[in-house]
N, C-alpha and C. Protein backbone atom coordinates (compact mmCIF):
# COMPACT_ATOMS: atom_id res chain seq x y z
N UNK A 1 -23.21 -22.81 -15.11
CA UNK A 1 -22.70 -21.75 -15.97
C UNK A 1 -22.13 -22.36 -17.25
N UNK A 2 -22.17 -21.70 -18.38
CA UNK A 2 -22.02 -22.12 -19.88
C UNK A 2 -21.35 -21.43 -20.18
N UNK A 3 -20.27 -21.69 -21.21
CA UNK A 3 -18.71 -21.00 -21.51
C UNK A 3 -19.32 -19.38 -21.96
N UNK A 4 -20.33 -19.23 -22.56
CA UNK A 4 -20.97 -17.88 -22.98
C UNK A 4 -21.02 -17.25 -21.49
N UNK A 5 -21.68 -17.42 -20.84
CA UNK A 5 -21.88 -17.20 -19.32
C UNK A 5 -20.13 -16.61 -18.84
N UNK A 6 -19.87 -18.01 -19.18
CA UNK A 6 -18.43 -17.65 -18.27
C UNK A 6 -17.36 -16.49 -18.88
N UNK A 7 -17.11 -16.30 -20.27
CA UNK A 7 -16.85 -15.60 -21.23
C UNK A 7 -17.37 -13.85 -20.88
N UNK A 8 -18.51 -14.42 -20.62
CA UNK A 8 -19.34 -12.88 -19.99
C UNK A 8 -18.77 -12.10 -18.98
N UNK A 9 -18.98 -13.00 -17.73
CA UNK A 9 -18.48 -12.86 -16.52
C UNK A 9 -17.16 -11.84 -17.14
N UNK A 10 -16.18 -12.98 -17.88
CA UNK A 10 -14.71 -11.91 -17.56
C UNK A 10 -14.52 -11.12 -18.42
N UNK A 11 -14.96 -10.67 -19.39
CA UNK A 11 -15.12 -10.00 -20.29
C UNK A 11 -15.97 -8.19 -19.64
N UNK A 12 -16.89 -8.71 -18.93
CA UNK A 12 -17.79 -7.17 -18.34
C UNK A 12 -16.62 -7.17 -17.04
N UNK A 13 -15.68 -7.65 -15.90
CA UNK A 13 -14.76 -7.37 -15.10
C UNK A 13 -14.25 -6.17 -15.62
N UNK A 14 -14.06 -5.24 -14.91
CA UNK A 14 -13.26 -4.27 -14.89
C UNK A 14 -12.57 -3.72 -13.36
N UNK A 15 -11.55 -2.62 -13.97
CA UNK A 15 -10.52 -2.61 -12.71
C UNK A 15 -10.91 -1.09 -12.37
N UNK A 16 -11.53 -1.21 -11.03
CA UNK A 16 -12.77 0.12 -10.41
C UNK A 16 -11.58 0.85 -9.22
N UNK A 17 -11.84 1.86 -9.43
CA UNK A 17 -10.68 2.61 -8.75
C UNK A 17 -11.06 3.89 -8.10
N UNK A 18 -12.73 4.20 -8.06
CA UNK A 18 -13.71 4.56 -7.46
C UNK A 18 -14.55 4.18 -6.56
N UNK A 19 -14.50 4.77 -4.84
CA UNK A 19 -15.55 3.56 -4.32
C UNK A 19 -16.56 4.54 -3.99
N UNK A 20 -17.67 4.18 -3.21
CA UNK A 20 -18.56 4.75 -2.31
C UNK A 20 -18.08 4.66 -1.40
N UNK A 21 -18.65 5.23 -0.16
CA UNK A 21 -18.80 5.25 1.07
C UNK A 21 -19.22 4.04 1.44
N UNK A 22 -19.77 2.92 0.96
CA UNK A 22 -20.57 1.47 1.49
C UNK A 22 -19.56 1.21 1.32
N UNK A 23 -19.48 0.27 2.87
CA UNK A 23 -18.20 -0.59 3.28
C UNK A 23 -18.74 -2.44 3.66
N UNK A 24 -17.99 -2.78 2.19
CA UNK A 24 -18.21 -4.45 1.98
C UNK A 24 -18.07 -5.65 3.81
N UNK A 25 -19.33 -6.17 4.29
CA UNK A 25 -19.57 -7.24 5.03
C UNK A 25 -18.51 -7.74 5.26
N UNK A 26 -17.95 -8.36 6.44
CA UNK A 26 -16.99 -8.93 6.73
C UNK A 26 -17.04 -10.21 5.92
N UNK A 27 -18.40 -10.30 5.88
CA UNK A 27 -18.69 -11.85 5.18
C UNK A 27 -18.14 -12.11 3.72
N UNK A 28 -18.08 -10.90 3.15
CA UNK A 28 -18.02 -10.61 1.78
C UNK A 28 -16.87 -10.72 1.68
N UNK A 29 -16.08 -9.86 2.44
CA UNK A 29 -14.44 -10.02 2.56
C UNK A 29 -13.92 -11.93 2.31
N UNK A 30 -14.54 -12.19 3.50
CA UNK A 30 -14.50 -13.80 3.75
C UNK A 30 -14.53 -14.68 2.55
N UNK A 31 -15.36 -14.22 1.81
CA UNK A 31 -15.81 -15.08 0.25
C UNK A 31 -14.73 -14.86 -0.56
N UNK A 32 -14.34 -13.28 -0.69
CA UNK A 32 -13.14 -13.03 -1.66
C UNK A 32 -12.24 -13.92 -1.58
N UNK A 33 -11.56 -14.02 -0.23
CA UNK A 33 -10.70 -14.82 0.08
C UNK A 33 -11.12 -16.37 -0.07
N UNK A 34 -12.31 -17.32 0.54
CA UNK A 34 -12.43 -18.46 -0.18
C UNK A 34 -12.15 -18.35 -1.58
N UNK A 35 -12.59 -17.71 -2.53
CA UNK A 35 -12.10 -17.68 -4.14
C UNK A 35 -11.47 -18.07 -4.44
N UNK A 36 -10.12 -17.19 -3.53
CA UNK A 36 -8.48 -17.30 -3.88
C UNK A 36 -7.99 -18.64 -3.31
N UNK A 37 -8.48 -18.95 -2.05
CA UNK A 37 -7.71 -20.15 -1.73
C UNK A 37 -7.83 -21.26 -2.67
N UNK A 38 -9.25 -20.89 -3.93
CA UNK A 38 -9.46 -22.13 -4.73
C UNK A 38 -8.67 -22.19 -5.73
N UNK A 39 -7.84 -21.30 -5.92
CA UNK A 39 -6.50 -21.00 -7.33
C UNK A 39 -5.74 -22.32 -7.50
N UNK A 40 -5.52 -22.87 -8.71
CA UNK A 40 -4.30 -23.51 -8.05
C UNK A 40 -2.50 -22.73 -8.01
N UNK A 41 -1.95 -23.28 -7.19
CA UNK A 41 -0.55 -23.57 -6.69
C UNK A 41 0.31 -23.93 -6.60
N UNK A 42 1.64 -23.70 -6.96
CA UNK A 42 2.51 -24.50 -6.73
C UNK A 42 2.67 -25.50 -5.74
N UNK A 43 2.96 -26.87 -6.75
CA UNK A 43 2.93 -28.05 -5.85
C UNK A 43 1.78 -28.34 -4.46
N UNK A 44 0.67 -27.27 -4.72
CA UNK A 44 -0.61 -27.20 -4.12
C UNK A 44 -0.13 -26.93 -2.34
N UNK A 45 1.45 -25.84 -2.89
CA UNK A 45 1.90 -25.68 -1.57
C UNK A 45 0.54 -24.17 -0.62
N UNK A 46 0.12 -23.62 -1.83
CA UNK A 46 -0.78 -22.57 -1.04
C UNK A 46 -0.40 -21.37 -0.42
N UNK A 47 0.91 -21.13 -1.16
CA UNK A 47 1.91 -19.89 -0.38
C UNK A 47 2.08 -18.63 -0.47
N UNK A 48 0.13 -18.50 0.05
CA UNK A 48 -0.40 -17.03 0.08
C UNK A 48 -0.58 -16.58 1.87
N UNK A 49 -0.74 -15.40 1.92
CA UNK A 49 -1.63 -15.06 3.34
C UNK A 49 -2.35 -13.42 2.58
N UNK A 50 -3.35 -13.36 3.16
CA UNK A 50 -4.11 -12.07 2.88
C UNK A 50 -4.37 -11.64 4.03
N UNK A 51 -3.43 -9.90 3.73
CA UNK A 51 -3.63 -9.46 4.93
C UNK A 51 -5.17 -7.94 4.48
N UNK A 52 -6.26 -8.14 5.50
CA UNK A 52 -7.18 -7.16 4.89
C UNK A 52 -7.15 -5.86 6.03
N UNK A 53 -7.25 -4.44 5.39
CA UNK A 53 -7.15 -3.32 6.13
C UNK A 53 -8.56 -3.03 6.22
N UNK A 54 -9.05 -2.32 7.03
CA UNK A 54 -10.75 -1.93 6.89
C UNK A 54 -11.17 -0.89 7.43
N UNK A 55 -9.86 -0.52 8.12
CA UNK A 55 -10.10 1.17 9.03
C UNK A 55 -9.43 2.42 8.11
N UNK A 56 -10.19 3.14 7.82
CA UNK A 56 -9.92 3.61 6.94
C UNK A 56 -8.73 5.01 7.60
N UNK A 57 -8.88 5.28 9.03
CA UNK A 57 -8.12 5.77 9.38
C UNK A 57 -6.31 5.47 8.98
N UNK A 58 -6.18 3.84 8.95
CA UNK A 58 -4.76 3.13 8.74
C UNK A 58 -4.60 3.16 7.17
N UNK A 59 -5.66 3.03 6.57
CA UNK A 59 -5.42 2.91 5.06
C UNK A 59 -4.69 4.31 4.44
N UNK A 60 -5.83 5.26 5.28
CA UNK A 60 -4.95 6.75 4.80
C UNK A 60 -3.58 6.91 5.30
N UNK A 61 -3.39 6.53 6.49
CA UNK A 61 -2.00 6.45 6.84
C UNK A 61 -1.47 6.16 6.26
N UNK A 62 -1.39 4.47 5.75
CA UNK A 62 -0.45 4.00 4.91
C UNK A 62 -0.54 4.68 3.80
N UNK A 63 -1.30 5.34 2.72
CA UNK A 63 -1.52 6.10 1.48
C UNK A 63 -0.47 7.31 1.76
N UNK A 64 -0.62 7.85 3.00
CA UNK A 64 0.37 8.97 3.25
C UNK A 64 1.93 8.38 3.18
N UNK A 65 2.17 7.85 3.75
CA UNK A 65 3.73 7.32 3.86
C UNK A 65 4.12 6.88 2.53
N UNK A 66 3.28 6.19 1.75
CA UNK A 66 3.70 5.74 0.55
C UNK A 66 3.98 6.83 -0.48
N UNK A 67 2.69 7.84 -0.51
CA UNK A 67 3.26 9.51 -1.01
C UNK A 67 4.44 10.01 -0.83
N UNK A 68 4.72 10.25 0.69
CA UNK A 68 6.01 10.44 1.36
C UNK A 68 7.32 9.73 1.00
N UNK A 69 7.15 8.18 0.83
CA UNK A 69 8.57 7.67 0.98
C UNK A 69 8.37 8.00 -0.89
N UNK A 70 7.55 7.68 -1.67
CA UNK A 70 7.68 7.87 -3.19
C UNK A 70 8.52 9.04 -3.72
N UNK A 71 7.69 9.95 -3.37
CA UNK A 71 8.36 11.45 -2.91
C UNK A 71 9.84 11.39 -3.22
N UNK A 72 9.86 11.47 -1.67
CA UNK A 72 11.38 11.37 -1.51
C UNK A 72 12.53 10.36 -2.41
N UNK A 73 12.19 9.26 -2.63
CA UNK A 73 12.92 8.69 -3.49
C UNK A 73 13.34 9.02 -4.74
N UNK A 74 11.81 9.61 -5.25
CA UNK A 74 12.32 9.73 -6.83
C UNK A 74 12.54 11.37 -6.80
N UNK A 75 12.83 11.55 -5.84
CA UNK A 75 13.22 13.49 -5.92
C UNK A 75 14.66 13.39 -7.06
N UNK A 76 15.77 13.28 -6.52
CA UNK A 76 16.63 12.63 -7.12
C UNK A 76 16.87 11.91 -8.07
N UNK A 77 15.83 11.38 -8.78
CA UNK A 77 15.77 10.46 -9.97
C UNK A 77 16.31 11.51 -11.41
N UNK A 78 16.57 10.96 -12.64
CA UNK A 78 16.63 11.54 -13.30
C UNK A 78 15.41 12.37 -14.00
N UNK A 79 15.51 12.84 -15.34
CA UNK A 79 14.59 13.95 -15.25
C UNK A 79 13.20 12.92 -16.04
N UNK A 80 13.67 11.83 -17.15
CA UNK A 80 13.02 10.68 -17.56
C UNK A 80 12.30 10.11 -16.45
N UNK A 81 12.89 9.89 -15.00
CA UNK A 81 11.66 9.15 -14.43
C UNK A 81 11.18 10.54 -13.66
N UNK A 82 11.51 11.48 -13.86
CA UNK A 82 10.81 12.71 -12.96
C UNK A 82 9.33 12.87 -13.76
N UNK A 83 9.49 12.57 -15.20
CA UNK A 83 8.25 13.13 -15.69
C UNK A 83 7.40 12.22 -15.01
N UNK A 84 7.37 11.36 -15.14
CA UNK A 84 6.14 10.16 -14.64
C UNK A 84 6.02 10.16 -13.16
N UNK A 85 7.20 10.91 -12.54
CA UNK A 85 7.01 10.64 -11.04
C UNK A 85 5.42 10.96 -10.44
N UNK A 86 4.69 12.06 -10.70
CA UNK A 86 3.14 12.53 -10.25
C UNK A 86 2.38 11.20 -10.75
N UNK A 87 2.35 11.01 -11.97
CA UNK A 87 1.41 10.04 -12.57
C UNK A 87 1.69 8.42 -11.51
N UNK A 88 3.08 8.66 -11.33
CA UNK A 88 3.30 7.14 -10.49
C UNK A 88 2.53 7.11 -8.89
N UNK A 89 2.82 8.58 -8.29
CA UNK A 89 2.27 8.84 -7.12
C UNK A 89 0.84 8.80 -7.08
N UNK A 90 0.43 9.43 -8.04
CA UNK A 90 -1.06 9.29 -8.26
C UNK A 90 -1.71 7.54 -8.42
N UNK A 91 -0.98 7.03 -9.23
CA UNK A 91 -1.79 5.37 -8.94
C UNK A 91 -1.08 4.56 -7.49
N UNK A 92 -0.18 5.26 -6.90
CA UNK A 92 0.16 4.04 -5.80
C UNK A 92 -0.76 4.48 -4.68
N UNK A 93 -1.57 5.37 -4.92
CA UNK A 93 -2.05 6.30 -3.44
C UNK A 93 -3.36 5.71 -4.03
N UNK A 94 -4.04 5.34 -4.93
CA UNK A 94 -5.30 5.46 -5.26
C UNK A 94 -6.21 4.57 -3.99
N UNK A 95 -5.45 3.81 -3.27
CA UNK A 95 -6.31 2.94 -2.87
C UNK A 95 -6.49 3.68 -1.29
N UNK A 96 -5.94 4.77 -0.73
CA UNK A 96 -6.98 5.18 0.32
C UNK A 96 -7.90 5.75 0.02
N UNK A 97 -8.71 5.90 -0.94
CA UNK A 97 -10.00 6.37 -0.74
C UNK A 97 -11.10 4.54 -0.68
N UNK A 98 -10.24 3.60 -0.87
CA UNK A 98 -11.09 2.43 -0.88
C UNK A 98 -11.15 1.47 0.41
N UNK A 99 -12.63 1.22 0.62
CA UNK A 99 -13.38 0.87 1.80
C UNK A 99 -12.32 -0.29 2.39
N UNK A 100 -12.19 -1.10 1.78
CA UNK A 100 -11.16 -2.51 2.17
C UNK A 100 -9.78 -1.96 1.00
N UNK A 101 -8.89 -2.47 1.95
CA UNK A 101 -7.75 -2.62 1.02
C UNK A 101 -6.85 -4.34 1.61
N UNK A 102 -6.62 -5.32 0.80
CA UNK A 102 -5.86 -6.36 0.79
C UNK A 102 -4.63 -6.56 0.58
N UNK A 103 -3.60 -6.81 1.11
CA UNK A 103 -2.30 -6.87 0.84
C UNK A 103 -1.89 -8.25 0.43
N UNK A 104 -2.16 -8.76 -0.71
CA UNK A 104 -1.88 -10.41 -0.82
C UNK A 104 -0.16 -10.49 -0.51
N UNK A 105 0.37 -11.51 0.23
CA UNK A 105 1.66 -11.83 0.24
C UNK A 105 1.89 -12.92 -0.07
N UNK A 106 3.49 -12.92 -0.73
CA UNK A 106 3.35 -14.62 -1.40
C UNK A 106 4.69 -15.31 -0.22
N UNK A 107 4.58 -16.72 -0.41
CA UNK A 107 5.65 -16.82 0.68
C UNK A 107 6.96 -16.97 -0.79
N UNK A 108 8.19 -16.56 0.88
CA UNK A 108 9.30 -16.54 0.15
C UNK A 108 10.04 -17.96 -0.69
N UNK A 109 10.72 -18.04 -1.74
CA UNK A 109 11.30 -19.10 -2.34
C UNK A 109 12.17 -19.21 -1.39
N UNK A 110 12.31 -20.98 -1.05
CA UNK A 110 13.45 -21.67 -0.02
C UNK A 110 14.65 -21.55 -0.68
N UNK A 111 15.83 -20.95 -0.17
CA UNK A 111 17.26 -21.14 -0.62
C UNK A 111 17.46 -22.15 -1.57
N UNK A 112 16.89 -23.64 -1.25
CA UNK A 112 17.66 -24.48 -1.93
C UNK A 112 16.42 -24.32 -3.26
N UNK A 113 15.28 -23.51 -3.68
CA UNK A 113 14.74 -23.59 -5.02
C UNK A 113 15.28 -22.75 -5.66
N UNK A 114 16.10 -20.93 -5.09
CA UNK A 114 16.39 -20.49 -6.10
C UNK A 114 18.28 -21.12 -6.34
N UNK A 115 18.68 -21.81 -5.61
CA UNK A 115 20.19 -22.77 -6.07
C UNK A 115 19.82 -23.27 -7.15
N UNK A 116 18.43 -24.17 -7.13
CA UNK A 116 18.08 -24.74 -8.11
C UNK A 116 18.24 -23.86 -9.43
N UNK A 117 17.53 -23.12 -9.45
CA UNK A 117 17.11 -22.08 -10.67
C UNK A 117 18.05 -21.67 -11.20
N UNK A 118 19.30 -21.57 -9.97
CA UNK A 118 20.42 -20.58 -10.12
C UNK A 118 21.43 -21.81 -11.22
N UNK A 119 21.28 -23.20 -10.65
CA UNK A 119 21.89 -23.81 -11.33
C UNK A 119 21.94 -24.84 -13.02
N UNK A 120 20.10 -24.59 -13.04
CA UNK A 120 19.78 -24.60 -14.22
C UNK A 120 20.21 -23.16 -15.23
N UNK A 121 20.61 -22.52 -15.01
CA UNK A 121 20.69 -21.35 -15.47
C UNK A 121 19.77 -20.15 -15.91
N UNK A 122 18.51 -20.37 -14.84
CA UNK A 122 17.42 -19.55 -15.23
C UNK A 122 16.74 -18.43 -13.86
N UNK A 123 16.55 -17.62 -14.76
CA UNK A 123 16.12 -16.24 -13.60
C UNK A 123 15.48 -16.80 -12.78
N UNK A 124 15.63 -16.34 -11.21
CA UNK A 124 14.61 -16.60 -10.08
C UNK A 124 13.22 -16.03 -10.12
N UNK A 125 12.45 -16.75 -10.82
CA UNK A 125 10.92 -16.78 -10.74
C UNK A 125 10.27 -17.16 -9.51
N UNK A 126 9.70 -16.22 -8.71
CA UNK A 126 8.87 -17.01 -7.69
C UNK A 126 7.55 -17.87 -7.98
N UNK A 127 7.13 -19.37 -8.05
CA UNK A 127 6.19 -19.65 -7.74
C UNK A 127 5.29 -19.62 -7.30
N UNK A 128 5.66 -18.92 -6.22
CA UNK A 128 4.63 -19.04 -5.39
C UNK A 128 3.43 -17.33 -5.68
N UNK A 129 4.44 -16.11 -6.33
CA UNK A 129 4.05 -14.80 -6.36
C UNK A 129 3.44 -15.34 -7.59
N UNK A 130 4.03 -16.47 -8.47
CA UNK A 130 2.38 -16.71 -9.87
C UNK A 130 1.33 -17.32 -9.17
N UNK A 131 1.49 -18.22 -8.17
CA UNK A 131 -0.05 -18.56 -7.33
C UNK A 131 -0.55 -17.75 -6.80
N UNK A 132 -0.22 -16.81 -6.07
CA UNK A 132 -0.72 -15.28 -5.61
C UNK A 132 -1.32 -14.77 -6.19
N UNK A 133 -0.78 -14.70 -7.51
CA UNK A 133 -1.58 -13.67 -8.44
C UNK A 133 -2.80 -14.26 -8.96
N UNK A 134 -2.79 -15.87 -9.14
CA UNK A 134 -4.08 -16.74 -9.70
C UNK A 134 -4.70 -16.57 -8.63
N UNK A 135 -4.69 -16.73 -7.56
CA UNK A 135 -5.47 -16.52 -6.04
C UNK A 135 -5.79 -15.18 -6.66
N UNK A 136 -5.55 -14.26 -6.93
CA UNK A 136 -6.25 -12.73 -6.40
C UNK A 136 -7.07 -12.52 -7.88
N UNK A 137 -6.82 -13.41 -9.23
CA UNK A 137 -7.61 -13.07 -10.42
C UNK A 137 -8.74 -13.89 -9.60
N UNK A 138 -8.77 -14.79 -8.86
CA UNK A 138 -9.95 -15.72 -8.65
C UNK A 138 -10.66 -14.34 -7.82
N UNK A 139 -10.16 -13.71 -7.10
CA UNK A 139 -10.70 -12.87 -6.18
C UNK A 139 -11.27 -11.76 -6.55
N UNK A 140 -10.75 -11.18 -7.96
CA UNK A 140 -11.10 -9.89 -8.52
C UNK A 140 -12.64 -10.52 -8.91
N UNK A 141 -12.80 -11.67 -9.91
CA UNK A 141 -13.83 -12.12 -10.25
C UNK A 141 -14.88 -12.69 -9.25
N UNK A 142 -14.81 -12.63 -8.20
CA UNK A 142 -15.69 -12.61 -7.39
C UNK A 142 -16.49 -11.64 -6.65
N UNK A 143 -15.47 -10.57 -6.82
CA UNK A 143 -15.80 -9.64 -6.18
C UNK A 143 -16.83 -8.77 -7.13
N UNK A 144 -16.56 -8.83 -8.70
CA UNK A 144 -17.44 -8.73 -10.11
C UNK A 144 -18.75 -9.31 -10.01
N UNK A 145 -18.66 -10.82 -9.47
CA UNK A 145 -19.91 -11.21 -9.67
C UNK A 145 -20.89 -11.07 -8.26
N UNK A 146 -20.34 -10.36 -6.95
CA UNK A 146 -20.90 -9.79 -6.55
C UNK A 146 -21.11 -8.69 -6.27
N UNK A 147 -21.10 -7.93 -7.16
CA UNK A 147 -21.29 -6.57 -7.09
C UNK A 147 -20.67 -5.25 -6.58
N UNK A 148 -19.14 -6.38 -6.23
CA UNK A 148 -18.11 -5.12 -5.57
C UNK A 148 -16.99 -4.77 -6.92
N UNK A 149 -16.42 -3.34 -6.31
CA UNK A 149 -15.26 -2.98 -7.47
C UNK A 149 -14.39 -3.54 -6.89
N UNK A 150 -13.17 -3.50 -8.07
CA UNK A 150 -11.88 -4.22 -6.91
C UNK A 150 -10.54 -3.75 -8.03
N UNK A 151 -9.57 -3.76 -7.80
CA UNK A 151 -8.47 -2.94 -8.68
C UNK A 151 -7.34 -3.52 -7.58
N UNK A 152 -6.15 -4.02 -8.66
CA UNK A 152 -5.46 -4.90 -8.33
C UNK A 152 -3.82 -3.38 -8.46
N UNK A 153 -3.35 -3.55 -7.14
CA UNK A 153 -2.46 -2.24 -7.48
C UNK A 153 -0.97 -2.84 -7.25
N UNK A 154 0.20 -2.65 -8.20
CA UNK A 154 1.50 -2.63 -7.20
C UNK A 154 2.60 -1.64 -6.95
N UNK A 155 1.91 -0.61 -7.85
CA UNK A 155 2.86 0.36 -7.59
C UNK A 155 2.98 0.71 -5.80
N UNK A 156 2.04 0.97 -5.18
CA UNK A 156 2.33 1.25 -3.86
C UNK A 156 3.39 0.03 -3.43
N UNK A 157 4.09 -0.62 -3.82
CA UNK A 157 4.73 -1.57 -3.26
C UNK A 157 6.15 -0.95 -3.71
N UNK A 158 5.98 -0.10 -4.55
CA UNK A 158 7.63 0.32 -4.95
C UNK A 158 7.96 1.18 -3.88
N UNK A 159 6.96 1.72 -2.72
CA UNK A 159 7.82 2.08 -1.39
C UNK A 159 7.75 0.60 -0.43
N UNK A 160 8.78 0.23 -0.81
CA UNK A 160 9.16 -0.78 -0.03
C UNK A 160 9.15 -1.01 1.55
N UNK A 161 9.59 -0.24 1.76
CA UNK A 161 9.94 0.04 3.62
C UNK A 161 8.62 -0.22 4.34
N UNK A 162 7.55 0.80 3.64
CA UNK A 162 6.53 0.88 4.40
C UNK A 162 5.63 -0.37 4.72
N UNK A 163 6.00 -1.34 3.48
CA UNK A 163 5.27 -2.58 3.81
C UNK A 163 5.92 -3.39 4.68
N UNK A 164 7.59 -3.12 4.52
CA UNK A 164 8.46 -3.85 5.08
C UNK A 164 8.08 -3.95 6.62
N UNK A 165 7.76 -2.58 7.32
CA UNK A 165 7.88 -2.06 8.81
C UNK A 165 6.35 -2.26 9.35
N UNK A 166 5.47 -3.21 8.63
CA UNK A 166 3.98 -3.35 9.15
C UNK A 166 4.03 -4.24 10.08
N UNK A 167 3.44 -4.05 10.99
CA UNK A 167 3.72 -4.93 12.43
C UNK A 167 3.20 -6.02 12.48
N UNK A 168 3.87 -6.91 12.99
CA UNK A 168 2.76 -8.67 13.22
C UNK A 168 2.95 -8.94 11.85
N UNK A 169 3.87 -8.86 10.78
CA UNK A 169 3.82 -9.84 9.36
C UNK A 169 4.27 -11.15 9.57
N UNK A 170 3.21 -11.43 8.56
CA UNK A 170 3.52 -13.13 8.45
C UNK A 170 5.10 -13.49 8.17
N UNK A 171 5.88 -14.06 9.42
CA UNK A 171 7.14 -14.70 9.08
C UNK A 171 7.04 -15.23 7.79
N UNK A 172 8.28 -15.06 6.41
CA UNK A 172 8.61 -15.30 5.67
C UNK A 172 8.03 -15.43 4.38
N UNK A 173 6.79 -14.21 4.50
CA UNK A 173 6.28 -14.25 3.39
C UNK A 173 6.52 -12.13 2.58
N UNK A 174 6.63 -12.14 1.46
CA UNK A 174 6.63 -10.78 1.50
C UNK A 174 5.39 -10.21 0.11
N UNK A 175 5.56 -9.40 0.37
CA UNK A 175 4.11 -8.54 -0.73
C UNK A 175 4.26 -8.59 -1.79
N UNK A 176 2.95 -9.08 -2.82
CA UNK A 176 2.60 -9.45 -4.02
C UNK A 176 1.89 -8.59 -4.62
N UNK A 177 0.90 -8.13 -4.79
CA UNK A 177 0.28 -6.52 -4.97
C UNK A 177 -0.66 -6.35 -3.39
N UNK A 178 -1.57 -4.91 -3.62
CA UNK A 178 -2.30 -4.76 -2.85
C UNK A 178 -3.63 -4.81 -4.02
N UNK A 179 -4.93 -4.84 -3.23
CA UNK A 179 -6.18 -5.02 -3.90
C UNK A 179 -6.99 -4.46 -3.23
N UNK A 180 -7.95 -3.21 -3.77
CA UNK A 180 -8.51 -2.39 -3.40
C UNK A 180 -9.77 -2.35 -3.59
N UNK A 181 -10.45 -2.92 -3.03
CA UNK A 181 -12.28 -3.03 -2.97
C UNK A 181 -13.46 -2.30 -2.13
N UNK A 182 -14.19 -2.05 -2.94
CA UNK A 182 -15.73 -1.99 -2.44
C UNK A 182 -16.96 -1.89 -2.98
N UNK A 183 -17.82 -1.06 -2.98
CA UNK A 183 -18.90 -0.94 -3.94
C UNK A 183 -18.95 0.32 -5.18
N UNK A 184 -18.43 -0.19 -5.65
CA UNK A 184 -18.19 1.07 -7.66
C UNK A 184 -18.53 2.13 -7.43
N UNK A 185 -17.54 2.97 -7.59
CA UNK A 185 -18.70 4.35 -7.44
C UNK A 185 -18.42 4.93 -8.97
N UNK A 186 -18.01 3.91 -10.05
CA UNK A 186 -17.79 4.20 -11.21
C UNK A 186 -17.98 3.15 -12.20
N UNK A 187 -18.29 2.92 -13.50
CA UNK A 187 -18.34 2.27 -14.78
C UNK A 187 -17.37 2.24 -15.71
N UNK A 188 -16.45 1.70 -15.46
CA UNK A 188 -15.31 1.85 -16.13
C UNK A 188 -15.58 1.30 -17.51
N UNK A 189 -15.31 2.53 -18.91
CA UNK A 189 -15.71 1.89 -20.28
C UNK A 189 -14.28 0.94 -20.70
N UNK A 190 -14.97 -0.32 -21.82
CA UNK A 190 -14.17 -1.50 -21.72
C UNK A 190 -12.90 -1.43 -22.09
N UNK A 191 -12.00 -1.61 -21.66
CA UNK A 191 -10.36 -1.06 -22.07
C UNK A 191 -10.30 -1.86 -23.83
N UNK A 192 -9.21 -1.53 -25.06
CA UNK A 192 -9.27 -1.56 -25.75
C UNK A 192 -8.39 -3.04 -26.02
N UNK A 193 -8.82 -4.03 -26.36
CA UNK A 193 -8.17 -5.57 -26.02
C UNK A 193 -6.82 -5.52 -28.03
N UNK A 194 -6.00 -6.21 -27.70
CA UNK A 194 -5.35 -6.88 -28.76
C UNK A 194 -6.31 -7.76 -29.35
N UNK A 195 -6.67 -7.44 -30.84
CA UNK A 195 -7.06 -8.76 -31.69
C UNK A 195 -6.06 -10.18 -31.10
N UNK A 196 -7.01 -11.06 -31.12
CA UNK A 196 -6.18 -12.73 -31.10
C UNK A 196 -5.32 -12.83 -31.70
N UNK A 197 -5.01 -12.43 -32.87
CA UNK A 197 -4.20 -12.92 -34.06
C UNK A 197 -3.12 -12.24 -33.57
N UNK A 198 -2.80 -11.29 -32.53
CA UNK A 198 -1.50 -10.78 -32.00
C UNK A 198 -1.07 -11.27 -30.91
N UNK A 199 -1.85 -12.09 -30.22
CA UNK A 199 -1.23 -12.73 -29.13
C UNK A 199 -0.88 -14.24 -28.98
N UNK A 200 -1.42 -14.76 -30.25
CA UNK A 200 -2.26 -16.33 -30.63
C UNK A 200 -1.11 -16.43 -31.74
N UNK A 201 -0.22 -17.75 -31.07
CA UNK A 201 0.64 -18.19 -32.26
C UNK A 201 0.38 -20.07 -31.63
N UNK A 202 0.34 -20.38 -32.92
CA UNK A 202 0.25 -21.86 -33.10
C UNK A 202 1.79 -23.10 -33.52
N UNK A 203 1.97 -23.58 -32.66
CA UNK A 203 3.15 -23.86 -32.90
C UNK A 203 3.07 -25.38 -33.67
C-alpha cells in the first residue's frame, strides 16, 4: 500500500449507523479485534479487553435500559440540557438496531499513576483509555476495508449503571466507548473536514 492508497483508505471511512439484517462471521469479528491489538500502548502495557454482544435479543435489552436509565436522569435536568435530552437519547440507543455491538474497556489507572499525576500537578489522564481508543481507530478501519459499517458510540455510556451491573466484567477494567458494526445499510455523504491551515500550527 502507497501513502495515496493509504490516504484513501481513511479519507472514504465513514461512521455507519445503519445496518442490514447480515450478521458479520465470527471470523470477521476476530480480525477486528486482531487490528486493535496491533495499536500501540502505553508502555506496550495492552490495557484493553473487548467485550462483543451478538444476540440481538441482549443488545435490545441493553438499548432499552439505557433509554430508561437516560430518561430518568435527565427528567430533572435543567431546561438547557432538556432541549438536547431526545437528540442525546436518540444517539445512545442507535446501536440496537446493529448486528454486533463491542464494548471496548480500558483498564483502570493504578493508584500510585494517578498520585503521580496528582503530584506533578496535572489532570488524571488515563493512558490506557488513549490506547483503547488507537485500538478501536485500528478497528473502525478494518472493518472499512472489509466491507463492514462500524460507528464508534459513547453516549450510551453516560448511563453508567447499566454497564456498571453487566455480569462476568473484566476485574478492573471499565468502559471506553461502545462500537457498533455490520454490513451498511447506508452511504454516509463525506462529513465537512477543517481546512489544514486551522488545525496545522508550526512551531
Amino acid at each position: 500500500m502507497d501513502l495515496k492508497e493509504l490516504l484513501d483508505t481513511l479519507k472514504s471511512r465513514r461512521s455507519v449507523r445503519a445496518f442490514t439484517d447480515r450478521v458479520p462471521e465470527e471470523q470477521q469479528i476476530a480480525t477486528l479485534i486482531e487490528a486493535a491489538q496491533w495499536a500501540p500502548s502505553n508502555h506496550n502495557r495492552q490495557g484493553w479487553k473487548f467485550l462483543v454482544f451478538r444476540n440481538q435479543s441482549h443488545i435490545k435489552e441493553l438499548s432499552r435500559r439505557v433509554r430508561e436509565t437516560l430518561t430518568s436522569s435527565l427528567s430533572a435536568a435543567n431546561h438547557l440540557v432538556a432541549d438536547k435530552r431526545h437528540e442525546l437519547i436518540h444517539f445512545a440507543t442507535l446501536f440496537e438496531n446493529a448486528p454486533v455491538t463491542i464494548l471496548a474497556m480500558h483498564k483502570k489507572s493504578p493508584a500510585v499513576g494517578e498520585s503521580l499525576l496528582d503530584a506533578c500537578g496535572v489532570k488524571n489522564i488515563s493512558s490506557e483509555a488513549i490506547s483503547t481508543a488507537m485500538a478501536v481507530q485500528n478497528m473502525l478501519l478494518a472493518a472499512h476495508v472489509m466491507g463492514l459499517g462500524a460507528c464508534v458510540m459513547t453516549a450510551p455510556l453516560l448511563a453508567g449503571s447499566v454497564w456498571q451491573t453487566l455480569a462476568d466484567l473484566p476485574l478492573g477494567f471499565e468502559p471506553t466507548c461502545l462500537v457498533a458494526v455490520g454490513y451498511p445499510a447506508e452511504t454516509p455523504t463525506p462529513p465537512r473536514r477543517k481546512r489544514l491551515a486551522q488545525i496545522l500550527e508550526f512551531r
